[in-house]
PDB file of N, CA and C in Angstrom:
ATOM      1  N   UNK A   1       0.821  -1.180   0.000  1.00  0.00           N
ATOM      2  CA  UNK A   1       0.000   0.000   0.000  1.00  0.00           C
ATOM      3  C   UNK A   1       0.877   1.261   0.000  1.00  0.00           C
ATOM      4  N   UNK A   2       2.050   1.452   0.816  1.00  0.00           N
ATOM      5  CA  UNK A   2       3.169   2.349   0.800  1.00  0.00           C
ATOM      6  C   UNK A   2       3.544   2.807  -0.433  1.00  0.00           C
ATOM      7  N   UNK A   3       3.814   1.761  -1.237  1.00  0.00           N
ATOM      8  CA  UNK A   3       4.184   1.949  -2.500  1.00  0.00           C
ATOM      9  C   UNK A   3       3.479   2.593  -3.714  1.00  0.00           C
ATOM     10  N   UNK A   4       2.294   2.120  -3.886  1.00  0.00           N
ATOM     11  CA  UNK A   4       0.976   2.711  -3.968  1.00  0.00           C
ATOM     12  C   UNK A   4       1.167   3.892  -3.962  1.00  0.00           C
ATOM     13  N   UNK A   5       1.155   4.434  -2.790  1.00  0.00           N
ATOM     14  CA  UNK A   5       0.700   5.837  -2.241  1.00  0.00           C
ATOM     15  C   UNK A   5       2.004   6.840  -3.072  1.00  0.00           C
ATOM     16  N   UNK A   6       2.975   6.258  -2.313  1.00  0.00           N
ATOM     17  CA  UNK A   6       4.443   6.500  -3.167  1.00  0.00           C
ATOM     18  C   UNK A   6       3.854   7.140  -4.834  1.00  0.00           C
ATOM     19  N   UNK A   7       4.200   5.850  -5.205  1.00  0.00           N
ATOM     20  CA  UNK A   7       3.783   6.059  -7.027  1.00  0.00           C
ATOM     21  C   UNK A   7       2.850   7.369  -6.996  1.00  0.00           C
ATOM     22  N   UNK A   8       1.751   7.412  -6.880  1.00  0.00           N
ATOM     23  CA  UNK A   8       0.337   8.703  -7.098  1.00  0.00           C
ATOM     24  C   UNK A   8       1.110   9.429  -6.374  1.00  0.00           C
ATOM     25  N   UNK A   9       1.921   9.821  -5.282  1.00  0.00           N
ATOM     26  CA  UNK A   9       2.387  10.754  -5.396  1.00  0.00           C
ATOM     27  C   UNK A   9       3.401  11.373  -5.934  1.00  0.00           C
ATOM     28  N   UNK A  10       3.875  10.843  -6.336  1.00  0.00           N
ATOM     29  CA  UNK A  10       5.491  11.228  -7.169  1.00  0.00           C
ATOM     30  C   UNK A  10       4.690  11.360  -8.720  1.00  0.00           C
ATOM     31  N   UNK A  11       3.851  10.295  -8.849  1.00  0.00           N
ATOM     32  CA  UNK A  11       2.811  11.536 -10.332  1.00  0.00           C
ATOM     33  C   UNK A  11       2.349  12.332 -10.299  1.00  0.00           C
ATOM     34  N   UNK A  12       2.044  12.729  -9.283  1.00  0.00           N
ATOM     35  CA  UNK A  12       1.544  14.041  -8.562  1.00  0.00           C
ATOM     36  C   UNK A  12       2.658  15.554  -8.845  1.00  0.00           C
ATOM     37  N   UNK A  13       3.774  14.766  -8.658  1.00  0.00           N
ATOM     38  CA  UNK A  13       4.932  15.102  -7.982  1.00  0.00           C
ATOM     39  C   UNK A  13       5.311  15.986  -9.775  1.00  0.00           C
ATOM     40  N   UNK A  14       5.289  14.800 -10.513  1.00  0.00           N
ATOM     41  CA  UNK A  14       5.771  15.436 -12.377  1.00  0.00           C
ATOM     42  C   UNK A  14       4.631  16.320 -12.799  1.00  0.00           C
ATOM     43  N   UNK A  15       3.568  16.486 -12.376  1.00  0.00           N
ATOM     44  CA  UNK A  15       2.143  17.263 -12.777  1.00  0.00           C
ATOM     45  C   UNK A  15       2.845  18.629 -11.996  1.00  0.00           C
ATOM     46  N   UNK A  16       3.421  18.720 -10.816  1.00  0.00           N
ATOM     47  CA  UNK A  16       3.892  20.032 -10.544  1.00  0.00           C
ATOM     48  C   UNK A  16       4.828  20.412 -10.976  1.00  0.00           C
ATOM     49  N   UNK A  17       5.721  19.579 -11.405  1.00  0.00           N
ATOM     50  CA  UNK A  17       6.945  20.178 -11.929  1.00  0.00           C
ATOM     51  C   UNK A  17       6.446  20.588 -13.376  1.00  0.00           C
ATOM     52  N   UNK A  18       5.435  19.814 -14.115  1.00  0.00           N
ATOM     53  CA  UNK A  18       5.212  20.792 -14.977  1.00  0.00           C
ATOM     54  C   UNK A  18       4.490  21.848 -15.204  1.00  0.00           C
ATOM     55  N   UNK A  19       3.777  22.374 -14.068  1.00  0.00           N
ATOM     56  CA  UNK A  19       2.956  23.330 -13.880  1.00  0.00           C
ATOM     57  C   UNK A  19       3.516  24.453 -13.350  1.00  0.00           C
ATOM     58  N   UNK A  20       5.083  24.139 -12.654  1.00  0.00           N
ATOM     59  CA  UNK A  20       5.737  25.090 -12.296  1.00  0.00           C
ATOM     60  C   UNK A  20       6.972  25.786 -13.230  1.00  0.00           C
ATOM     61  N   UNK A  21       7.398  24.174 -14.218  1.00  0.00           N
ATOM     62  CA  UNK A  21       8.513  24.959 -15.440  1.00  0.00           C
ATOM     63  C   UNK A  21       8.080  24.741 -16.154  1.00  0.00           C
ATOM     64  N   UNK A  22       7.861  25.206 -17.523  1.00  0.00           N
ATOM     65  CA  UNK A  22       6.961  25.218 -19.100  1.00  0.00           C
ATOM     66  C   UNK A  22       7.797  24.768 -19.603  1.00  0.00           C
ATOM     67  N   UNK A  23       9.337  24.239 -19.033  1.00  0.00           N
ATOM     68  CA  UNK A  23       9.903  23.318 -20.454  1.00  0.00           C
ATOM     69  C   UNK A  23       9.344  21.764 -20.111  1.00  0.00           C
ATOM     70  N   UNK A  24       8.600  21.250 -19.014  1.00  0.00           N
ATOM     71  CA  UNK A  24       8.250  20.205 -19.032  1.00  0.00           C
ATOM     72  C   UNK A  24       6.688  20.095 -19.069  1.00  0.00           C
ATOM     73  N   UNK A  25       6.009  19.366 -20.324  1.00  0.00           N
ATOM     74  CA  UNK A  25       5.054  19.207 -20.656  1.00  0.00           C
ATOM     75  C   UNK A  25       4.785  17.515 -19.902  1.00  0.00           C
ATOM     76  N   UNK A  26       3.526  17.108 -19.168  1.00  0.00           N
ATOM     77  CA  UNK A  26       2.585  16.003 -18.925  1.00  0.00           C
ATOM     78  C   UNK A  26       1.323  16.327 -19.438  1.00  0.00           C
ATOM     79  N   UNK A  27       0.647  15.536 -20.205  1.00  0.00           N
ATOM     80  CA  UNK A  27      -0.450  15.772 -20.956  1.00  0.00           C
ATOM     81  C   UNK A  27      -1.815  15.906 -20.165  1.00  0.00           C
ATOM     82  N   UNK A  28      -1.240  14.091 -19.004  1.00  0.00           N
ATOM     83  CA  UNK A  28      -2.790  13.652 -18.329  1.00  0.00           C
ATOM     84  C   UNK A  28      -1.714  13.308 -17.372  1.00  0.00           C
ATOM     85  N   UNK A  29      -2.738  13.043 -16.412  1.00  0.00           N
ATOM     86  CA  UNK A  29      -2.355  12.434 -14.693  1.00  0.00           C
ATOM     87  C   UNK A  29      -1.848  10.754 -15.023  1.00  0.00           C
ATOM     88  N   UNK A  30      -2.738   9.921 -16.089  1.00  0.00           N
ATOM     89  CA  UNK A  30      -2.375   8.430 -16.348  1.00  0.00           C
ATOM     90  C   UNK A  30      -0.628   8.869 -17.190  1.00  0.00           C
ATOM     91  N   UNK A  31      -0.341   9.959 -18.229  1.00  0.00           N
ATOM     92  CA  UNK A  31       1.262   9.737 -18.412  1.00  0.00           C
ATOM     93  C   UNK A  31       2.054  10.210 -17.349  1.00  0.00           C
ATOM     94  N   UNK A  32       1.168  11.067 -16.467  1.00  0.00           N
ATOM     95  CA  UNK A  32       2.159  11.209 -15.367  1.00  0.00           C
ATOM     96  C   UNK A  32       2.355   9.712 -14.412  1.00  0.00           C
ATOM     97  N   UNK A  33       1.572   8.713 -14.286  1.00  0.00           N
ATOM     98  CA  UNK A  33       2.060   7.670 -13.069  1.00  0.00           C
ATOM     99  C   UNK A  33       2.665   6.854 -14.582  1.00  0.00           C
ATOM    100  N   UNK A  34       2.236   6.751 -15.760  1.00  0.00           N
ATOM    101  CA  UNK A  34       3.451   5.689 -16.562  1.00  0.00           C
ATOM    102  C   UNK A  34       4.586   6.624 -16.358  1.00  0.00           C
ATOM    103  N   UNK A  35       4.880   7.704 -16.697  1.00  0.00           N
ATOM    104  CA  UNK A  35       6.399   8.580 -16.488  1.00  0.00           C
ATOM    105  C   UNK A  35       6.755   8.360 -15.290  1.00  0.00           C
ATOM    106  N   UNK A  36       6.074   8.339 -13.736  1.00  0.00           N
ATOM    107  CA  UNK A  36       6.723   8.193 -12.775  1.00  0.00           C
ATOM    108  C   UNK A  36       7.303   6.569 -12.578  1.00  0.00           C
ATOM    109  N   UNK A  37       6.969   5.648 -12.974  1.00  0.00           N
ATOM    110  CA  UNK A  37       7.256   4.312 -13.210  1.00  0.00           C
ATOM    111  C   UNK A  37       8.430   4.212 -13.954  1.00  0.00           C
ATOM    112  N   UNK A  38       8.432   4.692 -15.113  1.00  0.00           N
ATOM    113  CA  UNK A  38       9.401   4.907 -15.980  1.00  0.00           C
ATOM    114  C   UNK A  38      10.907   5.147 -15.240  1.00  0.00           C
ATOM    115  N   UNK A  39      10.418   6.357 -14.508  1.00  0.00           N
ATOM    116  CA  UNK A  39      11.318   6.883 -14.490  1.00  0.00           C
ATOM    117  C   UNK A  39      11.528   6.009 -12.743  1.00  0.00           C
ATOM    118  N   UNK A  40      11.226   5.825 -12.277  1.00  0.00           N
ATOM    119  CA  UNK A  40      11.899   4.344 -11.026  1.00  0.00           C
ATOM    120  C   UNK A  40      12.621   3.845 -11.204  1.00  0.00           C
ATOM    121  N   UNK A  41      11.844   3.158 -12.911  1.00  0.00           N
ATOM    122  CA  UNK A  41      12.618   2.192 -13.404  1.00  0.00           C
ATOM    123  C   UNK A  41      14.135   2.074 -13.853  1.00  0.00           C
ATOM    124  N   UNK A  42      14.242   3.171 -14.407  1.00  0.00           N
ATOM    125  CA  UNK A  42      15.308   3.777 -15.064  1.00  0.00           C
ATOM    126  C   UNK A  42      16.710   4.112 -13.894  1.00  0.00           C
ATOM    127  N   UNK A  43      15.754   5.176 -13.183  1.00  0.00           N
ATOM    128  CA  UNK A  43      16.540   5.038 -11.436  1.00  0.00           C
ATOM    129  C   UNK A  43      17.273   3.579 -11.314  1.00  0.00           C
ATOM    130  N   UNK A  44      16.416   2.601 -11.316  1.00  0.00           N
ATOM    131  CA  UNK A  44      16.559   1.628 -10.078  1.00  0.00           C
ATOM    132  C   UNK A  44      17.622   1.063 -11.504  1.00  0.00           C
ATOM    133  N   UNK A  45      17.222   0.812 -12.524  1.00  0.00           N
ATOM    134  CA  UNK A  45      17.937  -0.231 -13.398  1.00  0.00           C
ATOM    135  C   UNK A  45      19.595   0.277 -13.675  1.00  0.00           C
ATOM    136  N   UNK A  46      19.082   1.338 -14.611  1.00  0.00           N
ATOM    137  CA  UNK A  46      20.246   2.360 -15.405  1.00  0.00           C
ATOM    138  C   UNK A  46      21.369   3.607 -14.375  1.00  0.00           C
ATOM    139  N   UNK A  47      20.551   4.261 -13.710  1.00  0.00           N
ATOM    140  CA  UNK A  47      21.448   4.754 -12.693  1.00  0.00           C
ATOM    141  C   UNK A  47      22.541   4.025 -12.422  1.00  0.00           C
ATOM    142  N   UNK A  48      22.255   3.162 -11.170  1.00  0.00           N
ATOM    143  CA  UNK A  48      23.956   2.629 -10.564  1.00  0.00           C
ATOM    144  C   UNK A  48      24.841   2.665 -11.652  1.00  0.00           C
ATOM    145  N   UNK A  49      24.277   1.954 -12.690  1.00  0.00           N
ATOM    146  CA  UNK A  49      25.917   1.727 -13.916  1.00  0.00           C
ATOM    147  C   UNK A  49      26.280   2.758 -14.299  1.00  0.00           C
ATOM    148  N   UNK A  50      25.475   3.972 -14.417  1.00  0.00           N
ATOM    149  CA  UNK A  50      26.151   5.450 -14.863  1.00  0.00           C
ATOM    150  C   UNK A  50      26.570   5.614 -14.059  1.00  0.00           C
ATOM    151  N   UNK A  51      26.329   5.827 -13.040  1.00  0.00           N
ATOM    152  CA  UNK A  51      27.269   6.543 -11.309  1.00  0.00           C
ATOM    153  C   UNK A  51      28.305   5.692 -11.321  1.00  0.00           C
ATOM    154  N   UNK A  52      28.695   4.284 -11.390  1.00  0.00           N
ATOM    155  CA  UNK A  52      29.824   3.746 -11.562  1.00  0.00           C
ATOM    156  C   UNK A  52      30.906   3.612 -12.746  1.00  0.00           C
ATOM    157  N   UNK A  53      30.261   3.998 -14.061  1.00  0.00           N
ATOM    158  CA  UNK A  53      31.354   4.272 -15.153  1.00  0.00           C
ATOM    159  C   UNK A  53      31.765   5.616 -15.463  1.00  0.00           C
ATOM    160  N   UNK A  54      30.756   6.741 -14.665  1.00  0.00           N
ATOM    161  CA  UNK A  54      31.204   8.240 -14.634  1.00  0.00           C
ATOM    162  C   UNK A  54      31.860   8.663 -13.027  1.00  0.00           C
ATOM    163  N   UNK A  55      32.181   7.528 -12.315  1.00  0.00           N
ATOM    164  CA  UNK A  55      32.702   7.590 -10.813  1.00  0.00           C
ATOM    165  C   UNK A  55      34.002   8.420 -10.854  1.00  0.00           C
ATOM    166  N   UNK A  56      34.797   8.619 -11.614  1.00  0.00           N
ATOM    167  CA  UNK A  56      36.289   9.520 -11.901  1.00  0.00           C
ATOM    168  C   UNK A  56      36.055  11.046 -12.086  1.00  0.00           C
ATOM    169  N   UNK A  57      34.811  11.222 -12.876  1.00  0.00           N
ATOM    170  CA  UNK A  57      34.233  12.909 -13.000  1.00  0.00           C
ATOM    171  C   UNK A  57      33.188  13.395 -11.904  1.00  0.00           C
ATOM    172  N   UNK A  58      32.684  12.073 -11.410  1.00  0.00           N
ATOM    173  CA  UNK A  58      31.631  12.843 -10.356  1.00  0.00           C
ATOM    174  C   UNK A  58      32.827  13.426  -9.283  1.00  0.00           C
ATOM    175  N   UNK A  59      33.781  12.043  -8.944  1.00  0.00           N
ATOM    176  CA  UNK A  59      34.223  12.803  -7.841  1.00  0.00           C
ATOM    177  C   UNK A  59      35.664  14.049  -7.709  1.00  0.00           C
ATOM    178  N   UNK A  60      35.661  14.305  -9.306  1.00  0.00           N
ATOM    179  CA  UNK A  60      36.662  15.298  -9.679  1.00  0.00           C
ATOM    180  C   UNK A  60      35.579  16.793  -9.844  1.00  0.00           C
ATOM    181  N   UNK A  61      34.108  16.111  -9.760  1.00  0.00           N
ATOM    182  CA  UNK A  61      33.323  17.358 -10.028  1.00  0.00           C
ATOM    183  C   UNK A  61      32.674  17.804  -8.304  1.00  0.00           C
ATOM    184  N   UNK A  62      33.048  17.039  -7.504  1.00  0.00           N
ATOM    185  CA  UNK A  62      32.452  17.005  -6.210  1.00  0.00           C
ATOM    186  C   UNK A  62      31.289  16.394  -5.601  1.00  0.00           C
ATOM    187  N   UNK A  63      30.665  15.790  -6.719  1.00  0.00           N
ATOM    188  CA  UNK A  63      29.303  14.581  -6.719  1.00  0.00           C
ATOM    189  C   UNK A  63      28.573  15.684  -7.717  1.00  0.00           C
ATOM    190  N   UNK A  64      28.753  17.093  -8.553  1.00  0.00           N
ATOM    191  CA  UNK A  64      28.196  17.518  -9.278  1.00  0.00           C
ATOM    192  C   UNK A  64      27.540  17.232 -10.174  1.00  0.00           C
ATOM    193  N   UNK A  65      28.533  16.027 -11.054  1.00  0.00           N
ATOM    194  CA  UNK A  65      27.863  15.376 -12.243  1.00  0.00           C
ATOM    195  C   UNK A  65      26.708  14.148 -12.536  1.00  0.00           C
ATOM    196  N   UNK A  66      26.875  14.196 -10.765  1.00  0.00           N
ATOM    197  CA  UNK A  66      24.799  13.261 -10.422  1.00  0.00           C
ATOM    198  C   UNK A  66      23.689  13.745 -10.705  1.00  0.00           C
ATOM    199  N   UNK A  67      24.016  15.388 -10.432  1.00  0.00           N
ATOM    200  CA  UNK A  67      22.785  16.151 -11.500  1.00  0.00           C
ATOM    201  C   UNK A  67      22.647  15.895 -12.745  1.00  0.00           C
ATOM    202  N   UNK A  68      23.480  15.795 -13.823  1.00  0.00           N
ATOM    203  CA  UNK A  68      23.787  15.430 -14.928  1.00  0.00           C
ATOM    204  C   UNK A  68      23.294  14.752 -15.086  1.00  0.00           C
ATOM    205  N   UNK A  69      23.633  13.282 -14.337  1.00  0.00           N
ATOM    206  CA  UNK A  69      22.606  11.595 -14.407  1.00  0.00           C
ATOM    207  C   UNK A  69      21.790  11.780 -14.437  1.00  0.00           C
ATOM    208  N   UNK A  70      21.053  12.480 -13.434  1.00  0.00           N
ATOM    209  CA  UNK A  70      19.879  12.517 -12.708  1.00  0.00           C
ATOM    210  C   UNK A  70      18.600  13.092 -14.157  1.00  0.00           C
ATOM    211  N   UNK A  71      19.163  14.446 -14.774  1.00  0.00           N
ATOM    212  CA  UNK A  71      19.161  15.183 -15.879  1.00  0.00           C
ATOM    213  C   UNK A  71      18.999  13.974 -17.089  1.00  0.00           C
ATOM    214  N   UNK A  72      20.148  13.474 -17.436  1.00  0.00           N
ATOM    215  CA  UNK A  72      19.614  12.150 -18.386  1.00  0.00           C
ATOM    216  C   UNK A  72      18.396  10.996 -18.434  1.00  0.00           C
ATOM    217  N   UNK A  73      18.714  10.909 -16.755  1.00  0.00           N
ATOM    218  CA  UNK A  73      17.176  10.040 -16.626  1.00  0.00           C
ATOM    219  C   UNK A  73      15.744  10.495 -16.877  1.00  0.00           C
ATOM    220  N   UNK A  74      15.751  11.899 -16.616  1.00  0.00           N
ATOM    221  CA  UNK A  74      14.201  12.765 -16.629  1.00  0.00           C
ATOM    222  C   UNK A  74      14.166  12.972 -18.151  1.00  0.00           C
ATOM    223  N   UNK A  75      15.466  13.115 -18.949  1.00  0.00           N
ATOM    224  CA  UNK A  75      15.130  13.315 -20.292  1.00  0.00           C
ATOM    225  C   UNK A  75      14.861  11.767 -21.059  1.00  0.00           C
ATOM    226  N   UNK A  76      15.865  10.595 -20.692  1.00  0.00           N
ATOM    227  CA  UNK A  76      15.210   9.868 -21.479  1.00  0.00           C
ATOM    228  C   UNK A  76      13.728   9.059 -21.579  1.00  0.00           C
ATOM    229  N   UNK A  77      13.307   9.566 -20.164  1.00  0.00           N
ATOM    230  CA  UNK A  77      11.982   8.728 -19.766  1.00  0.00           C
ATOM    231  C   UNK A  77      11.189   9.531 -20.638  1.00  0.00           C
ATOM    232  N   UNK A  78      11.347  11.227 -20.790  1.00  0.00           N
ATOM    233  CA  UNK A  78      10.351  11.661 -21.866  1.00  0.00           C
ATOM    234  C   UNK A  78      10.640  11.502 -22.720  1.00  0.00           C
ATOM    235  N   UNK A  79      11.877  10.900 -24.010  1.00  0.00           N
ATOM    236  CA  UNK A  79      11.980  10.560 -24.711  1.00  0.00           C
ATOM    237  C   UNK A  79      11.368   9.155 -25.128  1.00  0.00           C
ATOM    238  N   UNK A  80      10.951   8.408 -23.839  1.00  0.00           N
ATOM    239  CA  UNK A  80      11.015   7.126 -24.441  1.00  0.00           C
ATOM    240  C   UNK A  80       9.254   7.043 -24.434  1.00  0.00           C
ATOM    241  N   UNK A  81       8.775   8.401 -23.495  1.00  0.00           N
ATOM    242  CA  UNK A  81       7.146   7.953 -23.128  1.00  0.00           C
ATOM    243  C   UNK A  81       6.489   9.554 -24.520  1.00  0.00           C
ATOM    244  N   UNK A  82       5.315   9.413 -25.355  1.00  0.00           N
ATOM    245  CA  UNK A  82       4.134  10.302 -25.729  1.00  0.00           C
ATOM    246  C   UNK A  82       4.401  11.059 -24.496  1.00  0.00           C
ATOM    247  N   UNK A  83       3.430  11.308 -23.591  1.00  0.00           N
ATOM    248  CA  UNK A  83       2.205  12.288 -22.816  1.00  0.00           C
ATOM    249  C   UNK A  83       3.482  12.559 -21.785  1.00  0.00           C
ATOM    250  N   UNK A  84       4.957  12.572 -22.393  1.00  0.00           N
ATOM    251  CA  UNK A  84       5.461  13.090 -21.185  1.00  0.00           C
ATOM    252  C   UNK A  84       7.060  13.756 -21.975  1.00  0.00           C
ATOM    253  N   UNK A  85       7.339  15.015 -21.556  1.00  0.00           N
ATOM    254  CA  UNK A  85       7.967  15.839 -22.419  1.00  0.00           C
ATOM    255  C   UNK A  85       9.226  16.590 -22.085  1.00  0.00           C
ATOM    256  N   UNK A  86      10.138  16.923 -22.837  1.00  0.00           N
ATOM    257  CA  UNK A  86      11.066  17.601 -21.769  1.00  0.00           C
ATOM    258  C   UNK A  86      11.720  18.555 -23.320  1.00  0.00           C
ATOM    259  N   UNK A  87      11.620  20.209 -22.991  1.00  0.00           N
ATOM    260  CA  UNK A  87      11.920  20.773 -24.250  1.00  0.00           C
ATOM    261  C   UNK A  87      13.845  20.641 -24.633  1.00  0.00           C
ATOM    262  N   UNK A  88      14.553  20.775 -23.568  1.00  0.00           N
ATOM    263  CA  UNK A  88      16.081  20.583 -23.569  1.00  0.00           C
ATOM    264  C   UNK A  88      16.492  19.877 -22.371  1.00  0.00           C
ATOM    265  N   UNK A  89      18.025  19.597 -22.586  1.00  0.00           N
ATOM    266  CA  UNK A  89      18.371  19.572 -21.557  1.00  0.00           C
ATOM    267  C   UNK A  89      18.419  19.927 -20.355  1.00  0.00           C
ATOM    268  N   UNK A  90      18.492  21.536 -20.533  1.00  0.00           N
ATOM    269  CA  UNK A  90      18.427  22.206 -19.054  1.00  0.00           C
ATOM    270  C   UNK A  90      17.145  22.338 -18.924  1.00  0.00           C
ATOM    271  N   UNK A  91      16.397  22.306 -19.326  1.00  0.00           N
ATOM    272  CA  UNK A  91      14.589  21.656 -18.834  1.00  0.00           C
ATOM    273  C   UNK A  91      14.855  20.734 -18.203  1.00  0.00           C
ATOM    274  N   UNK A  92      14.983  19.616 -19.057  1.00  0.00           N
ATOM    275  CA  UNK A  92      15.514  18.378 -17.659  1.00  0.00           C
ATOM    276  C   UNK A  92      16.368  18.332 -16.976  1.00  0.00           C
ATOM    277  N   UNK A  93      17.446  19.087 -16.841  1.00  0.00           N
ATOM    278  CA  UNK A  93      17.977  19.284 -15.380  1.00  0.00           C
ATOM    279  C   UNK A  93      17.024  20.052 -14.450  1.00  0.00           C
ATOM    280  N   UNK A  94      16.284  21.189 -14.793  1.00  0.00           N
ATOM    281  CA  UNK A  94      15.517  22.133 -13.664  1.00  0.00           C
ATOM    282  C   UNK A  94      14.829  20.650 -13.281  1.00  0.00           C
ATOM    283  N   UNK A  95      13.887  20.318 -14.409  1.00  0.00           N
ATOM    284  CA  UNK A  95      12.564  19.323 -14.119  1.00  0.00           C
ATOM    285  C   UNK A  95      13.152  18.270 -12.687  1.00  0.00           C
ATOM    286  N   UNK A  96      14.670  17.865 -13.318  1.00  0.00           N
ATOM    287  CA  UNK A  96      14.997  16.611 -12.527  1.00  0.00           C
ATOM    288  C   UNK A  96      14.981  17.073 -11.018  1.00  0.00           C
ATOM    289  N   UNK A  97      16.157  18.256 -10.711  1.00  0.00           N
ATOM    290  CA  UNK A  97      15.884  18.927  -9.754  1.00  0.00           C
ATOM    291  C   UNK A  97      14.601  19.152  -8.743  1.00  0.00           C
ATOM    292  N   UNK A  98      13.270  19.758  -9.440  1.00  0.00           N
ATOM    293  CA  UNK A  98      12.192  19.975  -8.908  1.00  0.00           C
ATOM    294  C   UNK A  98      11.437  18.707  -8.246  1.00  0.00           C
ATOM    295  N   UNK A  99      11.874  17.689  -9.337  1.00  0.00           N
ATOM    296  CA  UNK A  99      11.069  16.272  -9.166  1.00  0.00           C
ATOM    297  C   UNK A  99      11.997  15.681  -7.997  1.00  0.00           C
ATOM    298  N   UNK A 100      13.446  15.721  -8.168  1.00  0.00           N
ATOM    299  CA  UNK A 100      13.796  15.124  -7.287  1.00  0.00           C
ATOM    300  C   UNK A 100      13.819  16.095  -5.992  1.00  0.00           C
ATOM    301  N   UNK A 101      13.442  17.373  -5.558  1.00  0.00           N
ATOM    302  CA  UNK A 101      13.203  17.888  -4.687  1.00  0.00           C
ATOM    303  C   UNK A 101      11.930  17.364  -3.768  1.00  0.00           C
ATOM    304  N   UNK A 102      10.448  17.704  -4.660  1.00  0.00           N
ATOM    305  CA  UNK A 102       9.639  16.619  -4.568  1.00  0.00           C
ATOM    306  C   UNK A 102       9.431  15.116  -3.624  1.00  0.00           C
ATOM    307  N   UNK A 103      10.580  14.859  -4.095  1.00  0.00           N
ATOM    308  CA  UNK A 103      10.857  13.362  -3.994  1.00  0.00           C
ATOM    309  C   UNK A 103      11.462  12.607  -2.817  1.00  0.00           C
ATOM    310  N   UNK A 104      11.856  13.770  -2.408  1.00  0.00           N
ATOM    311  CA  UNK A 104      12.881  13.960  -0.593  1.00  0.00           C
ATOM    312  C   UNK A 104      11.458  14.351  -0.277  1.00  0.00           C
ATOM    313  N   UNK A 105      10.546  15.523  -0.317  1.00  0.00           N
ATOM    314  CA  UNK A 105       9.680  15.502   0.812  1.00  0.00           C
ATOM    315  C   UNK A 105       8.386  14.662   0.959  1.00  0.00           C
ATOM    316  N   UNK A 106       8.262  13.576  -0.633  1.00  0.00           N
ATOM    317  CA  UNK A 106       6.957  12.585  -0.126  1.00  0.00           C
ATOM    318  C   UNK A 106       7.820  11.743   0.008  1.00  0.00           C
ATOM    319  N   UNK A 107       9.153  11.198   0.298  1.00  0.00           N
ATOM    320  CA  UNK A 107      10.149  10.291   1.187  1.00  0.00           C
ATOM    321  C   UNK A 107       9.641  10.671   2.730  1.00  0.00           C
ATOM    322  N   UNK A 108      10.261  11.738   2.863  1.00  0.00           N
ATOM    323  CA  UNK A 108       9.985  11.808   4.326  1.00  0.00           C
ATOM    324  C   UNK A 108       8.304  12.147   5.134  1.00  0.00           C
ATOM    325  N   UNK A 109       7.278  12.758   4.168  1.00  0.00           N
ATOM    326  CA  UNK A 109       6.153  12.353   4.829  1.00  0.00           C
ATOM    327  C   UNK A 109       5.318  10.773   4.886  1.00  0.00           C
ATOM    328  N   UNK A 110       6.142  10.133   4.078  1.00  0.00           N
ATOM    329  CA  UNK A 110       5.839   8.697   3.995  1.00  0.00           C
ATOM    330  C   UNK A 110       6.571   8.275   4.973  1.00  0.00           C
ATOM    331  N   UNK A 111       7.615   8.374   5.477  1.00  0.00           N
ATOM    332  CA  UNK A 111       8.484   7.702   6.900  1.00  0.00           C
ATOM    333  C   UNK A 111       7.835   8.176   8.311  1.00  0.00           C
ATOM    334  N   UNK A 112       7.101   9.644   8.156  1.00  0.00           N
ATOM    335  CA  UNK A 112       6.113  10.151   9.518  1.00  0.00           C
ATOM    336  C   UNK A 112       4.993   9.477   9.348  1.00  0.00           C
ATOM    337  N   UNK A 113       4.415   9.239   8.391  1.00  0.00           N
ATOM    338  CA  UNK A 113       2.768   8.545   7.939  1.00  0.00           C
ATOM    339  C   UNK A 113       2.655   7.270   8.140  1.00  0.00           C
ATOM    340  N   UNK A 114       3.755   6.638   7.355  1.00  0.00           N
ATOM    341  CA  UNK A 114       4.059   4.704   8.201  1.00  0.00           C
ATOM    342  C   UNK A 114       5.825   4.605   8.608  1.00  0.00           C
ATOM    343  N   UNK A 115       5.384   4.672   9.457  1.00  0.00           N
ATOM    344  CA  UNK A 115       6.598   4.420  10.463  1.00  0.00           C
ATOM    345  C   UNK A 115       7.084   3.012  10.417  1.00  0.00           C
ATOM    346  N   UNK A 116       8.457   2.524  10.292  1.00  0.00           N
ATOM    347  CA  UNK A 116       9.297   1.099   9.836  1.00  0.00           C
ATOM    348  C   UNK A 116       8.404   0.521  10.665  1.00  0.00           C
ATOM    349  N   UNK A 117       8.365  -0.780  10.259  1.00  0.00           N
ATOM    350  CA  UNK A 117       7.810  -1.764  11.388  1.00  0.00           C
ATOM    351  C   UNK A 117       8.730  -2.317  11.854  1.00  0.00           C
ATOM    352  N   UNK A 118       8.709  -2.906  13.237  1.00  0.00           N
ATOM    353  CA  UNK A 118       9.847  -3.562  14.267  1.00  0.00           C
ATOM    354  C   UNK A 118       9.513  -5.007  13.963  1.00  0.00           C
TER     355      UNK A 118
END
């Protein structure tokens, strides 16, 4: 059910980021939870191996160039989905930013709302 809640909100989460920057277009609320899936997915799959074959520039950039990643992932999920959009790059860096801002605070109202179980 956590998870659940999670997902609808983090689609929630891309519906504001595009309501707040005009380089990121969501059409409907249904491409916003396939884009937020997408983009998990992408997280959970594709991330680690970029953070580990760009590990020499992140940490010559100071962990800077995780924005970058982070930036690739928000762009290719709208590349790869219709009803979900990103006009440039630095659109998807702001977007990634906003979303992953987002994304820290329905983290942590989900850790006050269900608390770990013992």
């Amino acid at each position: 059910m956590k998870t659940l809640i999670r997902w609808l909100l983090l689609a929630g989460a891309l519906l504001l980021v595009a309501h707040l920057y005009p380089g990121v277009v969501v059409k409907s609320f249904t491409s916003a939870l396939i884009a937020a899936a997408v983009l998990g997915l992408l997280n959970t799959l594709l991330r680690p191996i970029l953070v580990l074959l760009t590990l020499p520039v992140t940490v010559i950039s100071l962990g800077l160039f995780l924005f970058v990643i982070n930036a690739l992932m928000f762009w290719s999920a709208a590349y790869l989905l219709s009803g979900f959009g990103v006009e440039s790059f630095t659109a998807a860096l702001i977007g990634s930013l906003i979303y992953s801002l987002c994304g820290m605070l329905i983290d942590t109202v989900m850790e006050r709302l269900f608390p770990p179980q013992d």
